[in-house]
Protein backbone atom coordinates (compact mmCIF):
# COMPACT_ATOMS: atom_id res chain seq x y z
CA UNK A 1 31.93 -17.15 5.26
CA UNK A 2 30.15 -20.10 7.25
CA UNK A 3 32.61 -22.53 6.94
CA UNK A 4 35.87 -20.00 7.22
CA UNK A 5 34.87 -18.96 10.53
CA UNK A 6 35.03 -23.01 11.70
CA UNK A 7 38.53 -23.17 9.86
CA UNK A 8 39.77 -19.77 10.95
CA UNK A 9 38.33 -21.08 14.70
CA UNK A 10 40.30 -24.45 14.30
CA UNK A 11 43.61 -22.28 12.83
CA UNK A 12 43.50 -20.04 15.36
CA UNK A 13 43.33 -22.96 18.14
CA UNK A 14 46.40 -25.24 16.72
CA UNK A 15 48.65 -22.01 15.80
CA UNK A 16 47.95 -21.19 19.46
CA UNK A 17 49.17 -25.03 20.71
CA UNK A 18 52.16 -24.62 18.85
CA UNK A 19 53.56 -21.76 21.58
CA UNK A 20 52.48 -23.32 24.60
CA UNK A 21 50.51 -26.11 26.03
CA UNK A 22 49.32 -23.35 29.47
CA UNK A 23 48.96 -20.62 27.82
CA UNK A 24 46.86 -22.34 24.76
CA UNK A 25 44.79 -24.18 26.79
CA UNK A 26 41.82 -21.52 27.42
CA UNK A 27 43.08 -20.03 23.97
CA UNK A 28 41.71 -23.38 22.48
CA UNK A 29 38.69 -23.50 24.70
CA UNK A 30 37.69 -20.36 23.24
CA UNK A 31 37.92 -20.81 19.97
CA UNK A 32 36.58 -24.33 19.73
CA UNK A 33 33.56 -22.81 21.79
CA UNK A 34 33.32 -20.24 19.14
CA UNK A 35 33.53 -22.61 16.47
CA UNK A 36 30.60 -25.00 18.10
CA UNK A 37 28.42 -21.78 19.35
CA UNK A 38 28.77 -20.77 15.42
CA UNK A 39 27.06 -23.65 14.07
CA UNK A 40 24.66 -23.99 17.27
CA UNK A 41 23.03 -21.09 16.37
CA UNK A 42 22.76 -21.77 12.62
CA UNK A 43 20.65 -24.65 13.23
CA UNK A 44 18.53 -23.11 15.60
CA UNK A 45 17.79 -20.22 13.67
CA UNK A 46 16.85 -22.79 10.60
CA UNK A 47 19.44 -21.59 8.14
CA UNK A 48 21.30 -24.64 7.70
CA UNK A 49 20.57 -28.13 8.48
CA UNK A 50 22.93 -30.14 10.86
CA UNK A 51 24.29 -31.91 8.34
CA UNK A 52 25.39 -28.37 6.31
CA UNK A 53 27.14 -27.55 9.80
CA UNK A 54 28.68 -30.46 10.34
CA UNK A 55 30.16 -30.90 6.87
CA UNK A 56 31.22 -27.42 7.50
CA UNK A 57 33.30 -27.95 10.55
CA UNK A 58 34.80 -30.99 8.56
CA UNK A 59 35.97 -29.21 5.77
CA UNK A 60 37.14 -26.20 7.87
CA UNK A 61 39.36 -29.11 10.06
CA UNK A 62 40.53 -30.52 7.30
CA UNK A 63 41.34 -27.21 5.49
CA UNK A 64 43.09 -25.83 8.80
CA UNK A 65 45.21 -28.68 9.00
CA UNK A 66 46.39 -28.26 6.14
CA UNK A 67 47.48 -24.95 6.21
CA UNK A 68 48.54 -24.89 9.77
CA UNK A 69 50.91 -28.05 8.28
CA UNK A 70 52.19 -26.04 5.01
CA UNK A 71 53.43 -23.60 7.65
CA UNK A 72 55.27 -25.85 9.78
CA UNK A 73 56.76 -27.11 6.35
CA UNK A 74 57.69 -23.73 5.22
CA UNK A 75 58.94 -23.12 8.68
CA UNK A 76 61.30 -25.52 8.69
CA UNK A 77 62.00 -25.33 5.58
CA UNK A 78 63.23 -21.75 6.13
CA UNK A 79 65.04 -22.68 9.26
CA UNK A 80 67.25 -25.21 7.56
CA UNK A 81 68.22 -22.76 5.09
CA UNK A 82 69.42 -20.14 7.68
CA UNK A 83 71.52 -22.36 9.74
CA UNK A 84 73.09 -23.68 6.30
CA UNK A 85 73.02 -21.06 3.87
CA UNK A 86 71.54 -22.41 2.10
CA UNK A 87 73.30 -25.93 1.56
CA UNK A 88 72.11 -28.95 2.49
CA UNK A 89 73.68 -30.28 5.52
CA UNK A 90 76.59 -33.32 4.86
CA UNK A 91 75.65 -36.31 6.98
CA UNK A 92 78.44 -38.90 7.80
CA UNK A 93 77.37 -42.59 6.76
């Protein structure tokens, strides 16, 4: 659960980007605030050293850029095969 909610934070913030740069702007203020309030308050209530939060945020940046890549993959993916049918487009050389 600790290190979802800094992945699900950092998700939520570059899914957001990809609509709009205005409207995502105070989307991704808010969620990257989340993210850092999150692990604020797990060090100062002693249940994790900084060094447990801040290999959490890593993993959950790394883990939401993955994902938030395999989608744009799949996405495109997906789009390709709709405008062609399915068939790969023939390009003139």
């Amino acid at each position: 659960m600790r290190r979802s909610s800094a992945g699900t934070a950092f998700g939520a913030t570059k899914r957001s980007e990809a609509k709009s740069e205005v409207e995502s702007s105070s989307g991704s203020l808010l969620f990257v605030g989340l993210a850092a309030a999150i692990g604020f308050s797990r060090i100062y209530v002693g249940i994790h050293y900084p060094t447990d939060v801040l290999a959490g945020e890593l993993i959950g940046i790394v883990v939401g850029a993955a994902a938030i890549g395999a989608v744009l993959l799949i996405e495109t993916k997906w789009k390709l095969r709709a405008v062609t049918g399915g068939r790969q487009p023939i390009h003139a050389s």
